[in-house]
Protein backbone atom coordinates (compact mmCIF):
# COMPACT_ATOMS: atom_id res chain seq x y z
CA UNK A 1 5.39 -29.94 -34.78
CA UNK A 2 3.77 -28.60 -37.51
CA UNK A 3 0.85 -26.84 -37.00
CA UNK A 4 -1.70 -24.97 -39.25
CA UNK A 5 -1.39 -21.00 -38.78
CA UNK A 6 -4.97 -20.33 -38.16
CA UNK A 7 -5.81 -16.44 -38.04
CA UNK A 8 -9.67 -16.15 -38.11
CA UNK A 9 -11.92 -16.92 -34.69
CA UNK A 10 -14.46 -19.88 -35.46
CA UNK A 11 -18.45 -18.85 -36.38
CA UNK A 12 -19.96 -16.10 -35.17
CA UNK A 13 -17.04 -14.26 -34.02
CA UNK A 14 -15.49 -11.37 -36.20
CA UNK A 15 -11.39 -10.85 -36.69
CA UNK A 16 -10.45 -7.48 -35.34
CA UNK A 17 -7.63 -5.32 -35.76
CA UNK A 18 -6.74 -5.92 -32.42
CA UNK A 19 -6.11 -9.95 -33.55
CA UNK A 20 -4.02 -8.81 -35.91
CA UNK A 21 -1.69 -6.67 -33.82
CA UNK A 22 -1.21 -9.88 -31.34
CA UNK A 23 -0.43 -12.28 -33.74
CA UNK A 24 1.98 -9.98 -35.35
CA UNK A 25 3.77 -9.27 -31.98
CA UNK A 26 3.84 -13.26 -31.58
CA UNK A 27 5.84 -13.31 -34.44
CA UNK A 28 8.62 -10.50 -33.15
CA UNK A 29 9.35 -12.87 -30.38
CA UNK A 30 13.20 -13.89 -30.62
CA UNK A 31 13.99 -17.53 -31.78
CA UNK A 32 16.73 -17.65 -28.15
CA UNK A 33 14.36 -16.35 -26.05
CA UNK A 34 13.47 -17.75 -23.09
CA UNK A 35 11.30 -16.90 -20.07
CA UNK A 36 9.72 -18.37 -16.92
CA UNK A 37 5.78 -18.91 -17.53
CA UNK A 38 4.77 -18.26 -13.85
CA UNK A 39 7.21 -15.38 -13.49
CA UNK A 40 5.68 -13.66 -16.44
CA UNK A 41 2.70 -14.83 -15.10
CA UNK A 42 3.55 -12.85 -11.59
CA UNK A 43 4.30 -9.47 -14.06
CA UNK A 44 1.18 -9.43 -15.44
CA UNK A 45 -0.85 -9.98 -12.19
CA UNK A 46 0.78 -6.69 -11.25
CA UNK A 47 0.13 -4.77 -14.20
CA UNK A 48 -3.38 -6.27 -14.88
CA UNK A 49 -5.21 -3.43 -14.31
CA UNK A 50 -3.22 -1.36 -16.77
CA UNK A 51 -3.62 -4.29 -18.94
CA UNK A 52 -7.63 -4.14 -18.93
CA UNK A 53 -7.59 -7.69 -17.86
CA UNK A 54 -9.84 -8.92 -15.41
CA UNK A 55 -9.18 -10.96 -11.84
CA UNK A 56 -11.42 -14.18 -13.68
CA UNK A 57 -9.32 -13.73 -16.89
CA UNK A 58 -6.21 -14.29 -14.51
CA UNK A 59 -7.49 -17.29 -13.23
CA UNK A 60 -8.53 -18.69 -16.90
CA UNK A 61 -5.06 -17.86 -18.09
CA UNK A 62 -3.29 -19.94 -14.75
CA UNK A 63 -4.90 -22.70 -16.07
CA UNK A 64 -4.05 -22.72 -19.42
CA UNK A 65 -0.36 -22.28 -18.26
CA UNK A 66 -0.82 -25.07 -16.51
CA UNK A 67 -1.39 -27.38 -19.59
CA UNK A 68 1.40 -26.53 -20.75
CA UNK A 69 4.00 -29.53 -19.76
CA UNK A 70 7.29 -27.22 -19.85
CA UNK A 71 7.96 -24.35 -17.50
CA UNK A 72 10.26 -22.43 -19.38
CA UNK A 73 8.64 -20.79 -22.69
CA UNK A 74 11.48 -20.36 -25.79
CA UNK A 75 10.50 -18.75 -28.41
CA UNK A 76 10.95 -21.27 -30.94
CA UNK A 77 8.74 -23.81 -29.56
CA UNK A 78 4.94 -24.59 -30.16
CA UNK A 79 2.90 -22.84 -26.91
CA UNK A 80 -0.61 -24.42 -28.09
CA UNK A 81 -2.46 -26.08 -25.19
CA UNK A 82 -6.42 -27.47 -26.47
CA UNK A 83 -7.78 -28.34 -23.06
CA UNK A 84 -11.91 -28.20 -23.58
CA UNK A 85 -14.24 -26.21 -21.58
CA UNK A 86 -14.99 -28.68 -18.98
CA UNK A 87 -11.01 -28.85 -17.86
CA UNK A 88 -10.88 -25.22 -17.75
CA UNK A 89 -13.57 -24.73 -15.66
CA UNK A 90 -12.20 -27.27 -13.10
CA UNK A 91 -8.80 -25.92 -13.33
CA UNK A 92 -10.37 -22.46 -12.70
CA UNK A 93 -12.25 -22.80 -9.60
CA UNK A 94 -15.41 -24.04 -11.36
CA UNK A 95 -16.86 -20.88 -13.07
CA UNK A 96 -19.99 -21.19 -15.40
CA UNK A 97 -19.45 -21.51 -19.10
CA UNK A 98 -20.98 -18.18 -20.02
CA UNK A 99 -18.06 -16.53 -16.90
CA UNK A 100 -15.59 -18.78 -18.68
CA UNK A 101 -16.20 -17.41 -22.56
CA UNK A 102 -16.68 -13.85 -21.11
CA UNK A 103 -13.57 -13.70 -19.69
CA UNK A 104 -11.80 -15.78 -22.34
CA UNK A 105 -12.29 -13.06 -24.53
CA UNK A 106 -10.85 -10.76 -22.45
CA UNK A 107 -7.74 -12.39 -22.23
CA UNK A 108 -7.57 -11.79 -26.06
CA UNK A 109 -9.02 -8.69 -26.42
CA UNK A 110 -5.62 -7.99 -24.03
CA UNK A 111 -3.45 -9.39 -26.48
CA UNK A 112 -2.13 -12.21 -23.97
CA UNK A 113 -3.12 -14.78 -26.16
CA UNK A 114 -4.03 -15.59 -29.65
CA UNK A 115 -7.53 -17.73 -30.47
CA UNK A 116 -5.98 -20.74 -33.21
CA UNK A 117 -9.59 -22.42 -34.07
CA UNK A 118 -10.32 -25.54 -35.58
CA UNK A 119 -12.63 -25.95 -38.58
CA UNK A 120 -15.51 -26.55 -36.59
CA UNK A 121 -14.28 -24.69 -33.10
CA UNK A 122 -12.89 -27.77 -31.34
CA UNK A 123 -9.98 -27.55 -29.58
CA UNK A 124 -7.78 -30.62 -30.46
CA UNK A 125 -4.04 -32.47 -32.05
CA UNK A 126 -3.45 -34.51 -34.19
CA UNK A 127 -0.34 -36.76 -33.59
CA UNK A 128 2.08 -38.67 -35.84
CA UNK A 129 3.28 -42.01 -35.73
CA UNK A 130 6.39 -40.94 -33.74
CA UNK A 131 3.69 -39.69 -31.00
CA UNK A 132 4.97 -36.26 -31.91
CA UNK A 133 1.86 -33.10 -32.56
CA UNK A 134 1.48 -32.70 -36.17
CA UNK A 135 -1.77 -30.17 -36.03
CA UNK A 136 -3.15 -28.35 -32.77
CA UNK A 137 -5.35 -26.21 -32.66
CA UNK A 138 -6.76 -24.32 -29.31
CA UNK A 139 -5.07 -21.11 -27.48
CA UNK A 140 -1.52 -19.83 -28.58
CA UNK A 141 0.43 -18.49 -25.23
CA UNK A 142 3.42 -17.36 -27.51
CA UNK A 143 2.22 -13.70 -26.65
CA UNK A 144 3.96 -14.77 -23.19
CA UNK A 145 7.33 -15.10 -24.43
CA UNK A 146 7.16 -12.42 -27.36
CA UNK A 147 5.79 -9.08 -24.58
CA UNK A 148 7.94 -10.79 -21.36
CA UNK A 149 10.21 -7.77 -21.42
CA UNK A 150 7.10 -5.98 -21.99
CA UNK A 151 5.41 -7.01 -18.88
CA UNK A 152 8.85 -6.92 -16.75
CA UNK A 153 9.31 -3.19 -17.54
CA UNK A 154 5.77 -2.49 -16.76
CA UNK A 155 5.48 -4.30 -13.19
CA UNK A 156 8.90 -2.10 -12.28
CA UNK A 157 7.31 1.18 -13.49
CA UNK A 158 4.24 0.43 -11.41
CA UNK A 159 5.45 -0.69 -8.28
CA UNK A 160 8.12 2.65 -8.49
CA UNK A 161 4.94 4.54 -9.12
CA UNK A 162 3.29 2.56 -5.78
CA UNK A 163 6.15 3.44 -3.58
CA UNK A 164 6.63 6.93 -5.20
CA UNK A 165 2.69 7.31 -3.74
CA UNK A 166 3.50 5.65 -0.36
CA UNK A 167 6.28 8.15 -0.35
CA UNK A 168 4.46 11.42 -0.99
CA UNK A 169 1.48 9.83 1.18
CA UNK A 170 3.61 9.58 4.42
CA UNK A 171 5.46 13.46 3.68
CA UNK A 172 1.56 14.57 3.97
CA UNK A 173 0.91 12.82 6.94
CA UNK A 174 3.90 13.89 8.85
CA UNK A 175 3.31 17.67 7.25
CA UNK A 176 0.05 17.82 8.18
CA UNK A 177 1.16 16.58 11.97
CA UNK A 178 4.14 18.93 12.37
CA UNK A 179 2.17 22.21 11.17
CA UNK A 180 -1.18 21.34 13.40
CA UNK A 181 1.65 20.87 16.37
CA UNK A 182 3.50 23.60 15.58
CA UNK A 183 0.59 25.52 15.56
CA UNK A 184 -0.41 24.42 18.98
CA UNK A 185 2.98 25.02 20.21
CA UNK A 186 2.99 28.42 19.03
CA UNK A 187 -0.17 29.49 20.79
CA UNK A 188 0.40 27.68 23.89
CA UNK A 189 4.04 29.25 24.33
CA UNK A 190 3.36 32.73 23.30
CA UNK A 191 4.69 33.08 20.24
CA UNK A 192 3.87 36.51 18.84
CA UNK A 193 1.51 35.96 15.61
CA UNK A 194 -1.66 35.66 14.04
CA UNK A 195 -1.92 31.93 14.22
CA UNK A 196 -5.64 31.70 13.31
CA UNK A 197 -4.47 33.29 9.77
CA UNK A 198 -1.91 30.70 10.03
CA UNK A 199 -4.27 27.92 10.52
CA UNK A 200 -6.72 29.13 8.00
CA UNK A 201 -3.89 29.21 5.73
CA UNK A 202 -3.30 25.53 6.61
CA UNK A 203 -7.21 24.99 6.26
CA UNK A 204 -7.06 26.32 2.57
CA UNK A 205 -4.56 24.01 1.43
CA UNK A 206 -5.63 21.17 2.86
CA UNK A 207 -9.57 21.63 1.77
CA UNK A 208 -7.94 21.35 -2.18
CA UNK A 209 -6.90 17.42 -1.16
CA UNK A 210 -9.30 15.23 -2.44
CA UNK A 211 -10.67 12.02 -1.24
CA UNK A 212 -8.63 10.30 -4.30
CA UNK A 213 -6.04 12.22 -5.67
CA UNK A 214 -3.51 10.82 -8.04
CA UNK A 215 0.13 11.32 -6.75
CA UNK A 216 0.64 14.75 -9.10
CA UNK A 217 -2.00 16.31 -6.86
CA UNK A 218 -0.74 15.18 -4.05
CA UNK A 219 2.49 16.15 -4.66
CA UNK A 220 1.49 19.78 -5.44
CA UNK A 221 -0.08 20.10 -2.22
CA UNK A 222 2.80 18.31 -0.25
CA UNK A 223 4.83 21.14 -1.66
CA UNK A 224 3.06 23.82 -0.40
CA UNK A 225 2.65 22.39 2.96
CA UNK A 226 6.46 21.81 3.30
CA UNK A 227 6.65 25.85 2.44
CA UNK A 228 4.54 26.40 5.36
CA UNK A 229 6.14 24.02 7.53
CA UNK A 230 9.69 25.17 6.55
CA UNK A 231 7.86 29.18 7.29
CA UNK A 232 6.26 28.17 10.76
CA UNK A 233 9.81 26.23 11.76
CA UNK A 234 11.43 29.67 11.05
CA UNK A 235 8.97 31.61 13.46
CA UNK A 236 9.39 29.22 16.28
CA UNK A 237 12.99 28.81 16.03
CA UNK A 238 14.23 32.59 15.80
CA UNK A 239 11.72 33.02 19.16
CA UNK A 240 13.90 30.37 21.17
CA UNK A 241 17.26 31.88 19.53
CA UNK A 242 15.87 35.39 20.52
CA UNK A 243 14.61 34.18 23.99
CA UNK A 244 17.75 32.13 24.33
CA UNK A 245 19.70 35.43 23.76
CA UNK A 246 17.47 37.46 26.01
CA UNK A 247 18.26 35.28 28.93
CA UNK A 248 22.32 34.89 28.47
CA UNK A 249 22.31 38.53 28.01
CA UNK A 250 20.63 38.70 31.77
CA UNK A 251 21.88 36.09 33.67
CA UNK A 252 20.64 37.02 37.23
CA UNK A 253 17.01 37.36 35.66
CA UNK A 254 14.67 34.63 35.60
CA UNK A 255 14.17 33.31 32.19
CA UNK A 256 10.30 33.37 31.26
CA UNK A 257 9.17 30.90 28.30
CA UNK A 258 6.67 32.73 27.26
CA UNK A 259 7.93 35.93 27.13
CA UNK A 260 7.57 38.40 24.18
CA UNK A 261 10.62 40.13 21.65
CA UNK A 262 10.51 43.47 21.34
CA UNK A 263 11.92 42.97 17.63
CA UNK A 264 9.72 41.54 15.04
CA UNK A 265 10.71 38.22 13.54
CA UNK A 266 11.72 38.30 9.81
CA UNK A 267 9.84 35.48 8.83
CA UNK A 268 6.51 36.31 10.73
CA UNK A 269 6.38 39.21 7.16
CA UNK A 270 6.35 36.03 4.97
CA UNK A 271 3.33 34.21 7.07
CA UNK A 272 1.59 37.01 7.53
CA UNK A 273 2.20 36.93 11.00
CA UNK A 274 1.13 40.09 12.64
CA UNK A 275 2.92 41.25 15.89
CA UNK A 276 0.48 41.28 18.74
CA UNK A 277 0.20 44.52 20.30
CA UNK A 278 -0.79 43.19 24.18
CA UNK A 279 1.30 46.09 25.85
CA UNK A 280 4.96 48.20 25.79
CA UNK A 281 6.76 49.72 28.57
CA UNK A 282 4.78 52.35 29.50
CA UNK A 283 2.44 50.28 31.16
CA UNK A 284 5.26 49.36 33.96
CA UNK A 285 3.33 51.81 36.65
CA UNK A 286 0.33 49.67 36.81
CA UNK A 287 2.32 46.13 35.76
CA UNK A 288 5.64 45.01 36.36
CA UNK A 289 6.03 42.34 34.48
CA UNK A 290 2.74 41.74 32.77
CA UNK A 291 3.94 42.11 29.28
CA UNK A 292 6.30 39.03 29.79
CA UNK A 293 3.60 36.66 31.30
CA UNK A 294 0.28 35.19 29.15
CA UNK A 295 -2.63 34.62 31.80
CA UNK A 296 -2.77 31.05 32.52
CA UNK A 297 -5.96 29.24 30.32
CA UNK A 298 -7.51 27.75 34.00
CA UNK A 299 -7.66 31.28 35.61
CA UNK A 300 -9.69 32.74 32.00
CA UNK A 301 -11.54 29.65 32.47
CA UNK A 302 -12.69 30.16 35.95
CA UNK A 303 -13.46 33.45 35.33
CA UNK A 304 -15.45 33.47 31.56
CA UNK A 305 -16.68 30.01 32.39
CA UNK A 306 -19.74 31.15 29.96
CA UNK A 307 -17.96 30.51 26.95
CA UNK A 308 -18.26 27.04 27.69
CA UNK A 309 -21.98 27.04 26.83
CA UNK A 310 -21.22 27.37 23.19
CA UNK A 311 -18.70 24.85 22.80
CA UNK A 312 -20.25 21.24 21.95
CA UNK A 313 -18.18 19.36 23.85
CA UNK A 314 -18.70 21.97 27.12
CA UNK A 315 -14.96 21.42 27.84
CA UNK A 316 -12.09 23.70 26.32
CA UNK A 317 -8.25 22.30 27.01
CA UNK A 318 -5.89 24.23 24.87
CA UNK A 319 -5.80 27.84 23.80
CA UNK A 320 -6.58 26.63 20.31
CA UNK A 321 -10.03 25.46 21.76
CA UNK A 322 -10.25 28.72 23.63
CA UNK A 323 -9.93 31.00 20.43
CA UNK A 324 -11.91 28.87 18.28
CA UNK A 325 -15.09 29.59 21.11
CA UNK A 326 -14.06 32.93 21.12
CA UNK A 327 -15.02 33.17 17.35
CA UNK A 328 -18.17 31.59 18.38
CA UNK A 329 -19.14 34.20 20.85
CA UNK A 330 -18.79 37.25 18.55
CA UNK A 331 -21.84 36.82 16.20
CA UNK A 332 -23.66 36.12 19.40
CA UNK A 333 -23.10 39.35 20.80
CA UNK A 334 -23.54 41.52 17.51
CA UNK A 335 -19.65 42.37 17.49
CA UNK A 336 -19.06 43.18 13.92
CA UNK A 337 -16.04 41.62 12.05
CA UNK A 338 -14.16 44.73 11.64
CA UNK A 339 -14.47 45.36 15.77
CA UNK A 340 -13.60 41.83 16.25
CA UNK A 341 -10.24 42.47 13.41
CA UNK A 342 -9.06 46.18 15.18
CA UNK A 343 -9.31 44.31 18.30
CA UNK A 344 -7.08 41.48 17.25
CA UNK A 345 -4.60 44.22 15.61
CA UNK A 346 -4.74 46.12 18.75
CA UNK A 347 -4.19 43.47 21.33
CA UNK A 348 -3.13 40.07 19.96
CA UNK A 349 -5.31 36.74 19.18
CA UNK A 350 -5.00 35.53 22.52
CA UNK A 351 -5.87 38.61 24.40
CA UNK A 352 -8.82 39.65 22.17
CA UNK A 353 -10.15 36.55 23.01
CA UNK A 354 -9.79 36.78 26.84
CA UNK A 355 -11.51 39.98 26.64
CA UNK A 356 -15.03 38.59 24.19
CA UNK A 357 -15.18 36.33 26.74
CA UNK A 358 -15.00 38.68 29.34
CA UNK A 359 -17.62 41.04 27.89
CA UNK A 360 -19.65 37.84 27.08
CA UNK A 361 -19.22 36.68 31.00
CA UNK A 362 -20.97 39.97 31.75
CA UNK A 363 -23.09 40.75 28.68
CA UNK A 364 -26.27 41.35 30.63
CA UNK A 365 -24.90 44.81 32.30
CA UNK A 366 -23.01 45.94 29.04
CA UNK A 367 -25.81 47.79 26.79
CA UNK A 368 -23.61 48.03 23.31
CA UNK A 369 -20.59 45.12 23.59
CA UNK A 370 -19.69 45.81 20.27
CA UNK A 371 -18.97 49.59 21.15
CA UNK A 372 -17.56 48.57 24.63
CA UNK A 373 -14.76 46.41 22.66
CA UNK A 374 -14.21 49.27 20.21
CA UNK A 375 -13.38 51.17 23.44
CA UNK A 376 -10.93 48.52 24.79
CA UNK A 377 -9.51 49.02 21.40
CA UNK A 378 -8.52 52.21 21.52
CA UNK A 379 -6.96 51.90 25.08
CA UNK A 380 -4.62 48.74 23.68
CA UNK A 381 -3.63 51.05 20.77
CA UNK A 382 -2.38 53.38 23.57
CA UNK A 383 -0.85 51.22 25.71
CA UNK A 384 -3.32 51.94 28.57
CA UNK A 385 -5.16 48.30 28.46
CA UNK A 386 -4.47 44.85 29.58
CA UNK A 387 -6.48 41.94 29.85
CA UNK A 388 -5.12 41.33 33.67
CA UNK A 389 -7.69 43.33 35.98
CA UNK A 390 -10.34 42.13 34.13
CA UNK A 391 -10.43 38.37 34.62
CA UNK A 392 -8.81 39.41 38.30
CA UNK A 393 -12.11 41.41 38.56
CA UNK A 394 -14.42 38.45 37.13
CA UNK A 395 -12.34 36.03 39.40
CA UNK A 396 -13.13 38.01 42.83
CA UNK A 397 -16.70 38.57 41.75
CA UNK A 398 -17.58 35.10 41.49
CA UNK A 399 -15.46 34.27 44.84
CA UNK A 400 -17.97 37.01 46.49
CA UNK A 401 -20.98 35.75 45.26
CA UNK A 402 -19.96 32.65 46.15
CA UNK A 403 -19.39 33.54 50.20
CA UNK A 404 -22.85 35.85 49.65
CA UNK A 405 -24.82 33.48 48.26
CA UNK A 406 -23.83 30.39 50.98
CA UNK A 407 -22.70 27.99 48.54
CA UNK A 408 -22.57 24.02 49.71
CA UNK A 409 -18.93 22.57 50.42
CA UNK A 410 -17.83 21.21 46.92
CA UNK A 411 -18.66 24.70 46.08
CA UNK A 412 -17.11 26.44 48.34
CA UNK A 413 -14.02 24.58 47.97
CA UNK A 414 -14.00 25.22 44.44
CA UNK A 415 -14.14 28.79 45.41
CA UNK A 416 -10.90 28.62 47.56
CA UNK A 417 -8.94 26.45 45.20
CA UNK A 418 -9.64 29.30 42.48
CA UNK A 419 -8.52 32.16 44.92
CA UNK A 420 -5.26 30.66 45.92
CA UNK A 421 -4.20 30.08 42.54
CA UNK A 422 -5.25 33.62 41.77
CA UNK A 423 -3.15 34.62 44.81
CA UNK A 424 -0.42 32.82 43.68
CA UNK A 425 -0.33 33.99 40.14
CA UNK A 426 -0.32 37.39 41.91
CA UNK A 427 2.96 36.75 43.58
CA UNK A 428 4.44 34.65 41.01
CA UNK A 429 3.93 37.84 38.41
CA UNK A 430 4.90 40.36 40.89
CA UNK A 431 1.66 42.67 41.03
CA UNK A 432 2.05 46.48 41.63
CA UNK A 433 0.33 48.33 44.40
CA UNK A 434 -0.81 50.29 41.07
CA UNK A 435 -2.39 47.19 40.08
CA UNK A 436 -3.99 46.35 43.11
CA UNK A 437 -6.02 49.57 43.51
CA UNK A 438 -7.28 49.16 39.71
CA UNK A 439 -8.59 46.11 40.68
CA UNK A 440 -12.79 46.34 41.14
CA UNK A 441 -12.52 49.22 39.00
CA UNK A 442 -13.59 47.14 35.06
CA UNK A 443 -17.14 48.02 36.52
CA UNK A 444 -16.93 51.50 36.58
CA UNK A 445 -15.32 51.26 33.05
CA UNK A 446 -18.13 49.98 31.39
């Protein structure tokens, strides 16, 4: 076939640079080559968007493919199909002529084919005698053979790029899952630390990830995260080895999970993990084995069941619910932040918290709470304080006003359940006769 190289668009329509640079890659396209129209076709549906080109442009350019009689493109053969606008808007799901031109254009402004126009725009051929095409003129697809390789490389380096994103997208989820757990695990076992600085630290990172963040974002945060994770994993795991160790060391003593090292765990310095100062030895005449037991969340509960009115959901279930209500009740008593910080330093997290909400349960008969915790304070930094007589004291006043004031059943039942689980607490943790006789006595401490 010999056809007429046309390299100007028909009336109105100006040759661009752009034009230029296709028909000159059209030409680079090697005489052997030979590709599969629809699998080419399949590359640039995946790399369309990089392309420019446009979901409508896709469907114009199926349907000129599909003119074309042969399915394998070589790159010496004539690729000029001349179907008119009617056929390609029935071949392309019946779009109007204005969505049709529109979108034409696109497919050249995209370089994935070439506009070879007639003197007077029509798209037509003119035949020989043998029946062979002597003259087309209409759309050029030999920008499919001549960028194949092109297109192939492309569709690889995006779909590595897709699963490269699913990849770093499923490390965040599972890194974001194992540090909240963690977390949880390390409050509800015991494990000596500052895990609200933890979790704010966890907070920090994670309010930098945006809605939409490209995969080098998302990598960058994944990175820290992992740090974290790997620095949490390294808290919990020398507390079992040094638990563990504790308990072969002892054998005839009962190993308690929650119990508390007396050495400080190397890693806690790289979280910024402070050690929790809840009690030492010297508090063994009052408390025998206080500093090895955590007071259960229900027995807190039942005693500073008060702190419930700030929480929105008026339920708290974990210890992580517990402190975050515990932050709520400061402001509301006027405890200032560096009372609420000493009192962390002095006692621990958890045990700071037991005692706001303490002080909160009976806010109406303290006159200064924020001086009353500063006192606390300085009795934890001495080793003369513990959270235990307290929330006995809270437990046995509501128990008495319960039998003064004549409660119904469900209430009185209530009352009984809560004393024999304080009772056996009592036994379980092997109370002193010291302890005992302080018991009552928070009232007169005030």
């Amino acid at each position: 076939m010999q056809t007429h190289i046309s390299t100007t668009p028909f009336g109105r329509r100006s040759l661009t640079l752009g034009m230029i640079s296709t028909q000159v890659t059209a030409k680079t396209a090697p005489a052997d080559a030979t590709v599969h129209k629809w699998q080419v076709f399949a590359d640039i549906k995946e790399v369309r968007m990089a392309l420019g080109a446009t979901d409508r442009a896709l469907a114009i350019l199926s349907a000129l493919l599909s003119f074309h009689p042969e399915t394998a493109f070589y790159g010496d053969s004539a690729l000029i199909v001349w179907p008119s606008n009617e056929q390609l808007i029935n071949r392309a799901n019946g779009m109007s002529p204005a969505t049709l031109r529109r979108h034409l254009a696109n497919l050249i402004d995209c370089g994935l084919v070439i506009r070879r126009d007639s003197p007077n725009g029509k798209r037509f051929a003119r035949k020989g005698q043998g029946g062979e095409v002597e003259e087309a003129y209409g759309i050029d697809l030999s920008p499919i053979v001549a960028r194949a390789a092109e297109f192939k490389d492309l569709a690889e380096a995006l779909k590595a790029e897709k699963k490269a994103y699913r990849r770093v997208k499923e490390r965040l989820t599972i890194c974001r899952r194992d540090i909240i757990k963690m977390i949880d695990a390390g409050i509800e076992e015991g494990v000596p630390g500052n895990w609200g600085r933890v979790l704010q630290a966890y907070q920090t990172i994670v309010a930098r990830l945006p809605r939409t963040a490209p995969r080098q974002v998302l990598e960058t945060i994944v990175a820290e995260l992992e740090d974290l994770w790997s620095e949490i994993r390294d808290v919990l795991e020398s507390f079992v080895k040094s638990t563990n160790m504790s308990a072969n060391e002892s054998q005839p003593e009962r190993h308690i999970q929650n119990s508390k090292p007396d050495s400080k765990l190397d890693s806690e310095y790289r979280l910024g993990i402070k050690e929790e100062a809840s009690g030492s030895a010297g508090e063994a005449s009052n408390v025998q084995s206080l500093p090895r037991r955590e007071l259960p969340l229900a027995i807190v509960l039942d005693a500073c069941s008060n702190v419930l009115w700030l929480v929105k959901s008026g339920e708290i279930r974990t210890w992580r619910d517990y402190l975050a209500a515990a932050e709520l009740v400061r402001p509301v008593l006027g405890i200032s932040p560096s009372a609420w910080d000493d009192a962390k330093a002095a006692m621990g997290e958890r045990e700071a918290a037991i005692t706001i909400g303490a002080i909160y349960q009976r806010q109406d008969q303290i006159k200064s709470p924020g001086g009353y915790l500063r006192s606390l304070t300085d009795r934890a930094k001495a080793a003369k304080f513990s959270v235990w007589p307290m929330v006995m004291a809270l437990v046995r006043a509501k128990l008495d006003a319960t039998k003064a004031s004549g409660a119904g059943e469900g209430a009185a039942e209530e009352a009984v359940a809560t004393a024999e689980r304080v009772m056996r607490t009592e036994k379980r943790l092997e109370i002193s006769d010291a302890l005992r006789q302080t018991m009552g006595k928070w009232d007169r401490d005030k």
